[in-house]
Protein backbone atom coordinates (compact mmCIF):
# COMPACT_ATOMS: atom_id res chain seq x y z
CA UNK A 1 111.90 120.03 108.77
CA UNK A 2 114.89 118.36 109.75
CA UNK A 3 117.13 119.47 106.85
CA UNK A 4 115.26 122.84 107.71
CA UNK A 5 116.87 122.72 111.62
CA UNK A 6 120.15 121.41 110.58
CA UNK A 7 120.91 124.25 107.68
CA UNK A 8 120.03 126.86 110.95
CA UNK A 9 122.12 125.35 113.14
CA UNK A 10 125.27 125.28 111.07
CA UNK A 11 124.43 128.64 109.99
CA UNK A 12 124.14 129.97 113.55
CA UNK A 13 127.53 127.96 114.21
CA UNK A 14 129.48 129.88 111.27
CA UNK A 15 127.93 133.64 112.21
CA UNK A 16 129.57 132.53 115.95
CA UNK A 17 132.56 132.05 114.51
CA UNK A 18 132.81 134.76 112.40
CA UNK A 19 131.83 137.81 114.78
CA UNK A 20 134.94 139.01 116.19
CA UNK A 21 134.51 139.66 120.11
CA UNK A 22 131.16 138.92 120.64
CA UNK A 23 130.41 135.23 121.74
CA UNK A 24 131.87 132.23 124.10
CA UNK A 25 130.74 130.08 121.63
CA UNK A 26 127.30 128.98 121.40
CA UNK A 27 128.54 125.80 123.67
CA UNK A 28 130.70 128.21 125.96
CA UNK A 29 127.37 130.18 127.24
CA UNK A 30 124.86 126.57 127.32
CA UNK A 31 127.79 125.10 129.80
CA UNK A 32 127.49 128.13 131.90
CA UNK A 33 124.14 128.19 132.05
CA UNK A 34 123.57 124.58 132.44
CA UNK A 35 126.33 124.81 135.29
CA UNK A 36 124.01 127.98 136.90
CA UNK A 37 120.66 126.01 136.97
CA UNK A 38 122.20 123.24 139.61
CA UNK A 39 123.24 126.34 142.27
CA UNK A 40 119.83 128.31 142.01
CA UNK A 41 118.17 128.76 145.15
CA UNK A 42 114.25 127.68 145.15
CA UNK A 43 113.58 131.13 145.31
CA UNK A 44 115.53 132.38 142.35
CA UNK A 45 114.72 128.83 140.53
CA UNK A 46 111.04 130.13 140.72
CA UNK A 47 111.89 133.82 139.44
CA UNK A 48 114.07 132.66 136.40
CA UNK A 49 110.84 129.93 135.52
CA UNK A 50 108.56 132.97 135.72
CA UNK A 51 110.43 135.20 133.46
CA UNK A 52 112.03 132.80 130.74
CA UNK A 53 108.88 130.01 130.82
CA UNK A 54 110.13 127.05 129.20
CA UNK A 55 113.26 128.55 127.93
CA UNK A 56 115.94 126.98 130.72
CA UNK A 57 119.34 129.47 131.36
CA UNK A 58 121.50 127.36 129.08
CA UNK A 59 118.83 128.43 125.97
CA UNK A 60 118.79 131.20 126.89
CA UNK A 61 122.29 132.55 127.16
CA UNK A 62 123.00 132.55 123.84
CA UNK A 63 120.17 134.96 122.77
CA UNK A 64 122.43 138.50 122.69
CA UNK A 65 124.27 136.50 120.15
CA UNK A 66 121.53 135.64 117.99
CA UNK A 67 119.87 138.19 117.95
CA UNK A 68 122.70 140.52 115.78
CA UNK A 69 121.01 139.41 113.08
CA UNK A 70 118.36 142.23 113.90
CA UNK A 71 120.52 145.93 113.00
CA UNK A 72 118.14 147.44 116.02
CA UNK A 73 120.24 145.39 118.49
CA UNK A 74 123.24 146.90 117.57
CA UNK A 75 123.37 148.77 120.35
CA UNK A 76 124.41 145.61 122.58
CA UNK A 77 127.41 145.03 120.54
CA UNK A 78 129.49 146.94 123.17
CA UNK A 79 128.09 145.08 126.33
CA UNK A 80 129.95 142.06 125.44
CA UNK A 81 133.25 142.93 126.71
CA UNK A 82 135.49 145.51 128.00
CA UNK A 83 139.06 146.64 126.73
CA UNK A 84 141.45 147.50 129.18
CA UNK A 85 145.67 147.98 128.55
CA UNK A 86 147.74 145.33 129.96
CA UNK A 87 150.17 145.43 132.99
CA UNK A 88 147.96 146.93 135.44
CA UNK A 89 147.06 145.85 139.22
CA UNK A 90 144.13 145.12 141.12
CA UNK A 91 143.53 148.47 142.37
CA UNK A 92 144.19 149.88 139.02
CA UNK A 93 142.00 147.85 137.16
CA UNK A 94 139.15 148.37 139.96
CA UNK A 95 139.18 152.33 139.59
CA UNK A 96 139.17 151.81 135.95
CA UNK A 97 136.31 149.72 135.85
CA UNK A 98 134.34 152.17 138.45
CA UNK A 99 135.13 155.26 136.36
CA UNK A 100 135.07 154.47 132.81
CA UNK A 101 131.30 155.25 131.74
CA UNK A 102 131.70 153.84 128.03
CA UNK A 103 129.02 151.54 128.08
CA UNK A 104 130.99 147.94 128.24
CA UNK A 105 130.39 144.50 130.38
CA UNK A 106 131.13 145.82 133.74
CA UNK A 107 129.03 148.76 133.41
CA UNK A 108 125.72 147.12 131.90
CA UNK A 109 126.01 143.71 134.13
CA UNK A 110 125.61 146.05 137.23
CA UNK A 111 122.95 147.42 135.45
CA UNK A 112 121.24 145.01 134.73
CA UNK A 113 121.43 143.22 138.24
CA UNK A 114 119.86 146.58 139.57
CA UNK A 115 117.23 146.63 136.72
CA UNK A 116 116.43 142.70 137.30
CA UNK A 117 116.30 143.47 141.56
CA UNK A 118 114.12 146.54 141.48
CA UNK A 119 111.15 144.35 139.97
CA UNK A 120 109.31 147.23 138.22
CA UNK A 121 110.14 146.12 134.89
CA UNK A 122 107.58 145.17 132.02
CA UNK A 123 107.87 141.37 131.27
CA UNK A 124 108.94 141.79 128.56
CA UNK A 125 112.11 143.75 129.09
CA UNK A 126 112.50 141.79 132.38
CA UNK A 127 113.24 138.53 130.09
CA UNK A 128 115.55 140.43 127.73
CA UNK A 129 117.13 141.81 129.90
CA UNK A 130 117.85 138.41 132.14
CA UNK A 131 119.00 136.45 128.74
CA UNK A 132 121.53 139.60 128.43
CA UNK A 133 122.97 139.18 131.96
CA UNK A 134 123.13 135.65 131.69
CA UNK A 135 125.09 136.12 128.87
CA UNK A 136 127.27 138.76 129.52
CA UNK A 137 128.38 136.52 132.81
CA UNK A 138 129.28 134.23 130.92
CA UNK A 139 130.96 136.27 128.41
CA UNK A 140 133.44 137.85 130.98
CA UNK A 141 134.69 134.27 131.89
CA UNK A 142 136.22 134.29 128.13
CA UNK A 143 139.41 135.86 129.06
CA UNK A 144 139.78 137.97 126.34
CA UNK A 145 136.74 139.65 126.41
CA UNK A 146 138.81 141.04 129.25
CA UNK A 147 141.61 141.81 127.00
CA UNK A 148 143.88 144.68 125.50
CA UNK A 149 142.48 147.66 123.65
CA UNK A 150 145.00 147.71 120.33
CA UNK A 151 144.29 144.09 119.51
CA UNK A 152 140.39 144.25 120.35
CA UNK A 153 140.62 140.95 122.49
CA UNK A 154 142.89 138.69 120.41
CA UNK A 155 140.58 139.32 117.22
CA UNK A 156 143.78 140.83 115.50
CA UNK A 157 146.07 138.07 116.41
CA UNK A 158 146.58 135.36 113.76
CA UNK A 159 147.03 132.17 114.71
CA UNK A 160 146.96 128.77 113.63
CA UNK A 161 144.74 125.79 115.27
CA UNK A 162 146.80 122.64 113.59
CA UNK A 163 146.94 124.21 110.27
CA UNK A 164 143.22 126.07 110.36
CA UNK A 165 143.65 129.65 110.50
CA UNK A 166 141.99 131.67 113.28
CA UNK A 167 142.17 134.83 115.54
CA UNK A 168 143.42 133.84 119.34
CA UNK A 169 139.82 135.23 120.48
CA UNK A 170 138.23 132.64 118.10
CA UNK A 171 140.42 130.11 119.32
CA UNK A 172 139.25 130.98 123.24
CA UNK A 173 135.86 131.48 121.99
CA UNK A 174 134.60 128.45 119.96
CA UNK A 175 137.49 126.12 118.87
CA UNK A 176 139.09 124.98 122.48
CA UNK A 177 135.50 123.85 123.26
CA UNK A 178 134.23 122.25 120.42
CA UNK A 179 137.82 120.63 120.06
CA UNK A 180 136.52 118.38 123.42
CA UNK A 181 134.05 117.25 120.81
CA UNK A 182 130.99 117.02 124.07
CA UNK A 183 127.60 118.67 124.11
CA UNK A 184 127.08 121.25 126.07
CA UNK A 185 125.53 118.86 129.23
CA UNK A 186 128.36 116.39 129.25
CA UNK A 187 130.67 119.36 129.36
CA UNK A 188 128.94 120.68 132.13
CA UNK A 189 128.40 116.95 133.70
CA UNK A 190 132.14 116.48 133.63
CA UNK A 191 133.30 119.77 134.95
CA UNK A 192 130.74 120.89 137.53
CA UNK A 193 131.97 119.73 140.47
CA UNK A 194 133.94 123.00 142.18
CA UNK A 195 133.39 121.88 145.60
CA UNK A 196 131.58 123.68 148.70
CA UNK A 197 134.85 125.72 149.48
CA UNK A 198 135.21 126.95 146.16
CA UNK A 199 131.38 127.93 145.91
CA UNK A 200 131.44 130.34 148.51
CA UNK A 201 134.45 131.88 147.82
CA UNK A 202 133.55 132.52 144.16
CA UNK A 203 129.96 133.63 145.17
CA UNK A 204 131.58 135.88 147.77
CA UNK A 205 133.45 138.09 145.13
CA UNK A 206 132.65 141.22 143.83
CA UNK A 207 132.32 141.17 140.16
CA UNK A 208 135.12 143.78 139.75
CA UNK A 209 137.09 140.77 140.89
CA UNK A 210 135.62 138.38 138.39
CA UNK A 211 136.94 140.69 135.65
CA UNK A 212 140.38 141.30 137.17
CA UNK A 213 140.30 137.87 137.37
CA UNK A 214 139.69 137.16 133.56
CA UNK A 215 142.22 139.94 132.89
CA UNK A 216 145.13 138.27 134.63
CA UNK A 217 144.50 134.96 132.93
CA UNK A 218 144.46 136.88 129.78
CA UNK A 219 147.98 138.53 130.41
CA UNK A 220 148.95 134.75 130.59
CA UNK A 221 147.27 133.53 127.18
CA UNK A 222 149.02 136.71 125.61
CA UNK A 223 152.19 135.74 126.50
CA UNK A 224 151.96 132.26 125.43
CA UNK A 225 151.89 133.87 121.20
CA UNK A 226 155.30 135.34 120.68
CA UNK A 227 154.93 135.25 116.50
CA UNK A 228 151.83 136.18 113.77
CA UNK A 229 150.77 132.63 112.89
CA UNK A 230 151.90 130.91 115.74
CA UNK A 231 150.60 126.99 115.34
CA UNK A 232 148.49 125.91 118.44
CA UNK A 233 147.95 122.65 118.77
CA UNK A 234 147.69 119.47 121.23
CA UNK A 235 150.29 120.86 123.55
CA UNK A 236 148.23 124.07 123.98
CA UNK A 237 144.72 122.61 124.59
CA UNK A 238 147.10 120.22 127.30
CA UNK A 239 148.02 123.28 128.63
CA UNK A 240 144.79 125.51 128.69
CA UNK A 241 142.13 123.08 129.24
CA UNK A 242 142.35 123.53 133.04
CA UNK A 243 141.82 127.16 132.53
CA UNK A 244 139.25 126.73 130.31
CA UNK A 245 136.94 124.59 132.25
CA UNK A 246 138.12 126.39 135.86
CA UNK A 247 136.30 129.67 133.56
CA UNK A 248 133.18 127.87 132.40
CA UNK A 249 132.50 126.79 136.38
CA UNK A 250 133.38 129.70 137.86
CA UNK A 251 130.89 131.96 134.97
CA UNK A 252 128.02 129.15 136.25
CA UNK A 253 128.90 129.06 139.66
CA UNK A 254 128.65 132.83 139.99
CA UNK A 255 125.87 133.63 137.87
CA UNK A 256 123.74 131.55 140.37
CA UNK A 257 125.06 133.26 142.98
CA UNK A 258 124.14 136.81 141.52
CA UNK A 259 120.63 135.21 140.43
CA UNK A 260 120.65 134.05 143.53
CA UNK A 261 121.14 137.83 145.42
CA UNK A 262 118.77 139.31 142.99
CA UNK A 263 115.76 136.91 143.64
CA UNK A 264 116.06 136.74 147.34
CA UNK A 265 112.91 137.91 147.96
């Protein structure tokens, strides 16, 4: 049985790593969803223990990822992320994520949140479709599932991590965050303390914002790889881990808060 666990869990690791666009990481999504569980209100703490049983947020986040291994989930595949061309504003990114009506991220989390609120939905599409939004809040917080069109995200973007060679969206998605070498609760343990200030104000905006957000960070990490193969190394994750764990709190921080909105009563 053990041998058994361990040959799934590297197995799950690898089909992370190789699906372009699709996952924070199977550590990315626990930390947000450990992060979310400490900022649910008793009322939405109740509603999330009704829907996913035993199954806490972190567990549950990463379930849109595993689940690819069924072909009649395809369908999801473009929920995870949106594409949108580099060098635009605020208010330019804001009417393009109101009027584009390709299914992507933005589209499908407000969906969801209005699915999840109206509380007419059969239990079990109520669970799926929390484990989705948990996950695609979390997803959003990975820059470059916010990122350009021609390069899908940083997928086609060779780069080197020491010598290993990756994609930059790999690099964002799996390899910064294992590279910290903790599980997914000390990560969360040692980042998750944002501060009352910076609760409310994250909680307080609209989730167009969250994605512009993502977006402009992701301008930045494009910049920073000026040649194919360009090595990464020490002096990037010095530079980026700041970002990095600012994303992870923020996606946990305002997943409660939209939990939060949609199981106030």
């Amino acid at each position: 049985m053990v041998n058994q666990l361990k040959y799934i869990s590297i197995l799950l690791f690898f089909t992370c790593m190789s699906v372009t666009g699709y996952c924070w990481g199977v550590l990315g999504h626990r930390i947000v969803g450990q992060v979310a569980e400490t900022y649910l209100t008793p009322k939405a703490k109740a509603a999330v223990l009704k829907i996913l049983g035993t199954e806490s947020i972190a567990m549950a986040s990463n379930w849109p990822d595993f689940i690819k291994s069924d072909t009649a989930y395809n369908y999801l595949s473009p929920w995870h992320y949106v594409n949108i061309k580099q060098g635009l504003g605020w208010e330019e990114v804001k009417t393009f994520l109101e009027k584009d009506t390709t299914v992507n991220a933005y589209n499908r989390i407000n969906f969801l949140a209005k699915e999840l609120k109206s509380n007419k939905l059969p239990a079990e599409t109520k669970k799926m479709y929390l484990r989705i939004l948990i996950h695609l809040v979390g997803d959003i917080h990975q820059p470059l599932h916010v990122g350009r069109p021609e390069d899908r995200g940083g997928n086609s973007i060779k780069v080197l991590w020491f010598s290993t060679p990756y994609n930059l969206h790999q690099v964002w998605d799996n390899v910064l965050i294992n590279f910290q070498q903790l599980s997914y609760t000390e990560y969360a343990s040692a980042i998750n303390h944002p501060g009352t200030i910076n609760i409310k104000a994250w909680q307080k905006e609209s989730i167009a914002q969250w994605f512009y957000q993502s977006y402009k960070v992701a301008e930045g990490i494009y910049a920073d790889v000026k040649e194919p193969d360009q090595k990464l190394d020490y002096q990037y994750n010095f530079k980026y881990l700041s970002v990095l764990d600012e994303q992870l709190l923020k996606g946990g921080v305002r997943l409660a808060g939209l939990l939060n909105n949609i199981f106030s009563k």
